[in-house]
Structures are given as C-alpha cells and as structure tokens.
PDB file of N, CA and C in Angstrom:
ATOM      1  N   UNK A   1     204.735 -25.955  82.245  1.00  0.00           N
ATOM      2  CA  UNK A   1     205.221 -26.981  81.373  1.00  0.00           C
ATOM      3  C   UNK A   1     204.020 -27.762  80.834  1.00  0.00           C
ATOM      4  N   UNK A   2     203.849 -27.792  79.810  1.00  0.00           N
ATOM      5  CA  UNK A   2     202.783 -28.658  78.731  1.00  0.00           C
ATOM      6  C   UNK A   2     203.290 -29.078  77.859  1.00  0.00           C
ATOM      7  N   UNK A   3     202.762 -30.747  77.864  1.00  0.00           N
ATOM      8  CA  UNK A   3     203.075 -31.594  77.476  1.00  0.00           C
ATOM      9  C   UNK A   3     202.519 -31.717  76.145  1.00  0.00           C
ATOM     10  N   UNK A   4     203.141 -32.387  75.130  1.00  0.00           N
ATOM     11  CA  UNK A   4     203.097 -32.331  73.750  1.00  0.00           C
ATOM     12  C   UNK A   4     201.492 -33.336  73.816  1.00  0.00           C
ATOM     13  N   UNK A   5     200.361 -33.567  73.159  1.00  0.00           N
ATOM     14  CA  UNK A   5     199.308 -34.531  73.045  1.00  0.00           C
ATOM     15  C   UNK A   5     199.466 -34.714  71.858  1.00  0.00           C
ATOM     16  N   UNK A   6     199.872 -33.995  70.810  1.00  0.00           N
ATOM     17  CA  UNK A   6     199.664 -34.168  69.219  1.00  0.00           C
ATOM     18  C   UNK A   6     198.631 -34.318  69.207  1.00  0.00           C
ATOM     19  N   UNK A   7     197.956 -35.212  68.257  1.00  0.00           N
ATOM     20  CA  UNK A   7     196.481 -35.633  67.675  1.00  0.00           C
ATOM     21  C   UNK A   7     195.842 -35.632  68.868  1.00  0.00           C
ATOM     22  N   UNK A   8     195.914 -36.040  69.598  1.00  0.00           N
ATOM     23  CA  UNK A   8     194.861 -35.767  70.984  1.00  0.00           C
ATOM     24  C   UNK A   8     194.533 -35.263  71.510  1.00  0.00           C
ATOM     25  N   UNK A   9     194.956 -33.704  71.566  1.00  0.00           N
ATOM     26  CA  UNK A   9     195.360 -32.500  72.289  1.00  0.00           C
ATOM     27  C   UNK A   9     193.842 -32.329  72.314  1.00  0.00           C
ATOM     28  N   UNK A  10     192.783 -32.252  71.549  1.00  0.00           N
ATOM     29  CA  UNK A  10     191.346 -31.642  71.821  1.00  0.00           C
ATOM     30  C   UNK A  10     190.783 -32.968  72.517  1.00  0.00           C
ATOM     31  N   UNK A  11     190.796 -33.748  72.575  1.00  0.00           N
ATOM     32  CA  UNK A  11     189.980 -35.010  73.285  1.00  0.00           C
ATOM     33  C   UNK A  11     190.629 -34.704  74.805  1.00  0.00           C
ATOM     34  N   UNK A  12     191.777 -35.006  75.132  1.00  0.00           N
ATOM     35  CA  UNK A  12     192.583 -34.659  76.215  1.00  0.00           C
ATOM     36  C   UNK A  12     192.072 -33.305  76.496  1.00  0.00           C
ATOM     37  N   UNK A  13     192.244 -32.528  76.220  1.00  0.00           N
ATOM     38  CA  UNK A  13     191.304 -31.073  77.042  1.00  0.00           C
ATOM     39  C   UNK A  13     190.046 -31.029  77.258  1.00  0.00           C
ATOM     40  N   UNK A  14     189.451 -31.976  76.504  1.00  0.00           N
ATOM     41  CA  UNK A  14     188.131 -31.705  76.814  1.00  0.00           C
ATOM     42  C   UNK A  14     187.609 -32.589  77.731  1.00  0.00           C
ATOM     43  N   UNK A  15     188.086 -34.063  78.007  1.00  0.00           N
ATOM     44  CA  UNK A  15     188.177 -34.911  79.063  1.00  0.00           C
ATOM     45  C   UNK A  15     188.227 -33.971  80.163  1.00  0.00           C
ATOM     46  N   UNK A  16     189.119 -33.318  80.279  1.00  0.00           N
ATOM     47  CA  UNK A  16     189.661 -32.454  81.354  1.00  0.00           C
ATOM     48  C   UNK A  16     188.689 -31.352  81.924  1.00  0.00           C
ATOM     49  N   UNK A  17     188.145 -30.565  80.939  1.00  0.00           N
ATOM     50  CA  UNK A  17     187.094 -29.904  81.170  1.00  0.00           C
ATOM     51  C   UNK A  17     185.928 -29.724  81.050  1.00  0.00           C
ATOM     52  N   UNK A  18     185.192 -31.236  80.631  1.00  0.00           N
ATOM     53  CA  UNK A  18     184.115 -31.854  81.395  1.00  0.00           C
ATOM     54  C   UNK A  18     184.475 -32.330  82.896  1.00  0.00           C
ATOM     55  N   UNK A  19     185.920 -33.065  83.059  1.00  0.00           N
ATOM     56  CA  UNK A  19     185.671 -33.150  84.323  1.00  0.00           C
ATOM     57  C   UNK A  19     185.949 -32.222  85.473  1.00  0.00           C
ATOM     58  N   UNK A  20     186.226 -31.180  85.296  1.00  0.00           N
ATOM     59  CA  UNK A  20     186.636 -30.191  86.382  1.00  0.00           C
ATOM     60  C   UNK A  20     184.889 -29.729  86.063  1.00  0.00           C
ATOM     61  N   UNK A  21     184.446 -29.527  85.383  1.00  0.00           N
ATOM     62  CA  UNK A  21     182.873 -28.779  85.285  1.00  0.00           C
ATOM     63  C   UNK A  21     181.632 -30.126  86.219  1.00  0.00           C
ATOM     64  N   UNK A  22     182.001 -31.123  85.953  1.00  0.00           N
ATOM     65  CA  UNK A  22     181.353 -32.289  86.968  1.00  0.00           C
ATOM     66  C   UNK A  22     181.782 -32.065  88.497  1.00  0.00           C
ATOM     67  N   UNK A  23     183.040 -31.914  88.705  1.00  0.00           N
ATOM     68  CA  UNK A  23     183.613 -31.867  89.724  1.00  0.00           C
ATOM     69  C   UNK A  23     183.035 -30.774  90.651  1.00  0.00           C
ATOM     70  N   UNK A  24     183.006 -29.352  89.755  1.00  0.00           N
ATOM     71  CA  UNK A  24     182.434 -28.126  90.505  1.00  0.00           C
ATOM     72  C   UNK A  24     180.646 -28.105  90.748  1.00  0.00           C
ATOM     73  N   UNK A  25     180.212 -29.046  89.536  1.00  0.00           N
ATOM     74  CA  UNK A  25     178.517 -28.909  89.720  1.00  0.00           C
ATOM     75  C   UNK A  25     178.414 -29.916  91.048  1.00  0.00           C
ATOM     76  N   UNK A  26     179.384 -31.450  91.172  1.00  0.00           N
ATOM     77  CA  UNK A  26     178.820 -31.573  92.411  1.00  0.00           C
ATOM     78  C   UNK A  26     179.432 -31.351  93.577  1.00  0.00           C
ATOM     79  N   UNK A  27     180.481 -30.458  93.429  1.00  0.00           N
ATOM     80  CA  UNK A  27     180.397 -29.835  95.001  1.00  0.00           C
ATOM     81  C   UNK A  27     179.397 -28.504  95.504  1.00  0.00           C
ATOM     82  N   UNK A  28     178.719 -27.663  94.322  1.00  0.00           N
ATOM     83  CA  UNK A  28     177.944 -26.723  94.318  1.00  0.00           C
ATOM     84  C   UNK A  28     176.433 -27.080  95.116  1.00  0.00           C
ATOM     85  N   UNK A  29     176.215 -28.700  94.191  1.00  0.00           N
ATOM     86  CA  UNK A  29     175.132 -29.612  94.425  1.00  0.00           C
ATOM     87  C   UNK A  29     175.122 -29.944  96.145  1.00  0.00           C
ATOM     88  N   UNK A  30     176.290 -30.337  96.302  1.00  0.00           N
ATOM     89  CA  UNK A  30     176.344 -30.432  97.802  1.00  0.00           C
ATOM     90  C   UNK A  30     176.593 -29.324  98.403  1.00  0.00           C
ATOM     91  N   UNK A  31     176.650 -28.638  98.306  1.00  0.00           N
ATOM     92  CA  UNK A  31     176.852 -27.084  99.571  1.00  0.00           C
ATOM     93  C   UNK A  31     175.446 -26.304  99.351  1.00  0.00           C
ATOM     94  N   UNK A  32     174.810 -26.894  98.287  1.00  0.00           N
ATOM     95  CA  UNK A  32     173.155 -26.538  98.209  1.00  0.00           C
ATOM     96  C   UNK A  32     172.465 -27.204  99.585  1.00  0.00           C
ATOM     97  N   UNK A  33     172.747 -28.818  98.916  1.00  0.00           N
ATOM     98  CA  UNK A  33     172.393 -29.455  99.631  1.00  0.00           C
ATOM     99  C   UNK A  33     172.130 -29.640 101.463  1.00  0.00           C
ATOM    100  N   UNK A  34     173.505 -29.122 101.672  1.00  0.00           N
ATOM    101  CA  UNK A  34     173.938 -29.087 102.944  1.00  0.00           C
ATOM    102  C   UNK A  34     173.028 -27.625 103.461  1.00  0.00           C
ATOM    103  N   UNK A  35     172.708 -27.012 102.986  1.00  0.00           N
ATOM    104  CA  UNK A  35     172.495 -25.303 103.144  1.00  0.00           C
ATOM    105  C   UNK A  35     171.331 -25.768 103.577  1.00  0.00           C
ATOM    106  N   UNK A  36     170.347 -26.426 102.752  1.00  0.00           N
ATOM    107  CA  UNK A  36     168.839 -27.257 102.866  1.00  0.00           C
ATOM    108  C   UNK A  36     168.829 -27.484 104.153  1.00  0.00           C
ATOM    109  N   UNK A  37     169.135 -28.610 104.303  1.00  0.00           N
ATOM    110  CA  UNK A  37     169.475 -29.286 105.547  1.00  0.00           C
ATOM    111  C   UNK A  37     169.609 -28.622 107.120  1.00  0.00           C
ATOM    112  N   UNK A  38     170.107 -27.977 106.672  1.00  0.00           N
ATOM    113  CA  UNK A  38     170.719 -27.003 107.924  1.00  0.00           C
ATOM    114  C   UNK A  38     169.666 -26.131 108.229  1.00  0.00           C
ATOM    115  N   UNK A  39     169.000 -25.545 107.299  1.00  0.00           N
ATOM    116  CA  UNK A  39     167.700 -24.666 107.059  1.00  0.00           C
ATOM    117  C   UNK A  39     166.029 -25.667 107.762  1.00  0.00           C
ATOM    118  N   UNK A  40     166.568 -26.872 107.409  1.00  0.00           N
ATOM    119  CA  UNK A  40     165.445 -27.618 107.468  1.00  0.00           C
ATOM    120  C   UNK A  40     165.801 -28.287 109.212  1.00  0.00           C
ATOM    121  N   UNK A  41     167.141 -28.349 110.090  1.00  0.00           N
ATOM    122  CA  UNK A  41     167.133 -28.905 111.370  1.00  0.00           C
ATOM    123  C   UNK A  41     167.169 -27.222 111.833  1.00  0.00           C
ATOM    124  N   UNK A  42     167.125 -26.438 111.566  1.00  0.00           N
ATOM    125  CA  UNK A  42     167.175 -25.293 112.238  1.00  0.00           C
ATOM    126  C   UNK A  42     165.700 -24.875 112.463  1.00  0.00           C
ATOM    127  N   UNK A  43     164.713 -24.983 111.620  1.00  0.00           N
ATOM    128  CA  UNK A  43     163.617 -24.684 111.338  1.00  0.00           C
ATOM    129  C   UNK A  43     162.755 -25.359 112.613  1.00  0.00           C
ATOM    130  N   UNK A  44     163.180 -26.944 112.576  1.00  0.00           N
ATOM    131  CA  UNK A  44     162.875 -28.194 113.739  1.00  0.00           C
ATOM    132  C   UNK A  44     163.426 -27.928 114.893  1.00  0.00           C
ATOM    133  N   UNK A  45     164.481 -27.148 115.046  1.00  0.00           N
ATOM    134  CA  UNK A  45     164.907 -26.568 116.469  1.00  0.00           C
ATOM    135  C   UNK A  45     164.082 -26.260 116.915  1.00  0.00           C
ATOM    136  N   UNK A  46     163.821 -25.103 116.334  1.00  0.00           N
ATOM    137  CA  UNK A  46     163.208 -23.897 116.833  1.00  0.00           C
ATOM    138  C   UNK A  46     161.362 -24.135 116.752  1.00  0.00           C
ATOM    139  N   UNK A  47     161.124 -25.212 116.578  1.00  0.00           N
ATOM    140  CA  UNK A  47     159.283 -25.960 116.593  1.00  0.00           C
ATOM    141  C   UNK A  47     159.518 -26.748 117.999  1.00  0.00           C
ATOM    142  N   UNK A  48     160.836 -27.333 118.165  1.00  0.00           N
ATOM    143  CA  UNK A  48     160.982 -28.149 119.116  1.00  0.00           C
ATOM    144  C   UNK A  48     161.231 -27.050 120.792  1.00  0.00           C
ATOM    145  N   UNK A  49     161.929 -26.309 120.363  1.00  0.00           N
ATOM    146  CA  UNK A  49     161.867 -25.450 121.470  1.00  0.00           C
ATOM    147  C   UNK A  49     160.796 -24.712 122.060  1.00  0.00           C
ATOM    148  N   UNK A  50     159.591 -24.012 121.316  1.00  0.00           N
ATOM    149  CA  UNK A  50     158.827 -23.751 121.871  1.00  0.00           C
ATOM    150  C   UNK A  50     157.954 -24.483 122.427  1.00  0.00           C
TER     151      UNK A  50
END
C-alpha cells in the first residue's frame, strides 16, 4: 500500500533514501570500527601473554 505524495512524491523518496543510505554507512562505519578494535585488544592479548 502507497500512499498518494502528489507534488512531493520526489522530495519524500529521496528524504527516504538518503536516509536509509546514512543509516547503512553508519552501521558499516561501526562494524569496521568494532572489527579494529577487536584486532587491536587481541593483538595486546597476545603481547601481554607472552
């Protein structure tokens, strides 16, 4: 079901898909991020253990 926008219909979609494209760059940004991290206390483990 889609809703009528008339005259707005391209502003309204595109609102929409800038924000789903923000939405996905920063969860991408963070699961980078997190990957780092994990790479970087794993790295310190394993200096700390020997």
């Amino acid at each position: 079901m889609i809703p009528d926008l008339g005259k707005y219909a391209v502003e309204v979609s595109l609102a929409y898909t800038v924000s789903i494209v923000l939405l996905v760059g920063i969860v991408l940004l963070s699961v980078r991020q997190a990957r780092a991290a994990k790479a970087a206390l794993d790295e310190a483990e394993k200096r700390w253990i020997k």
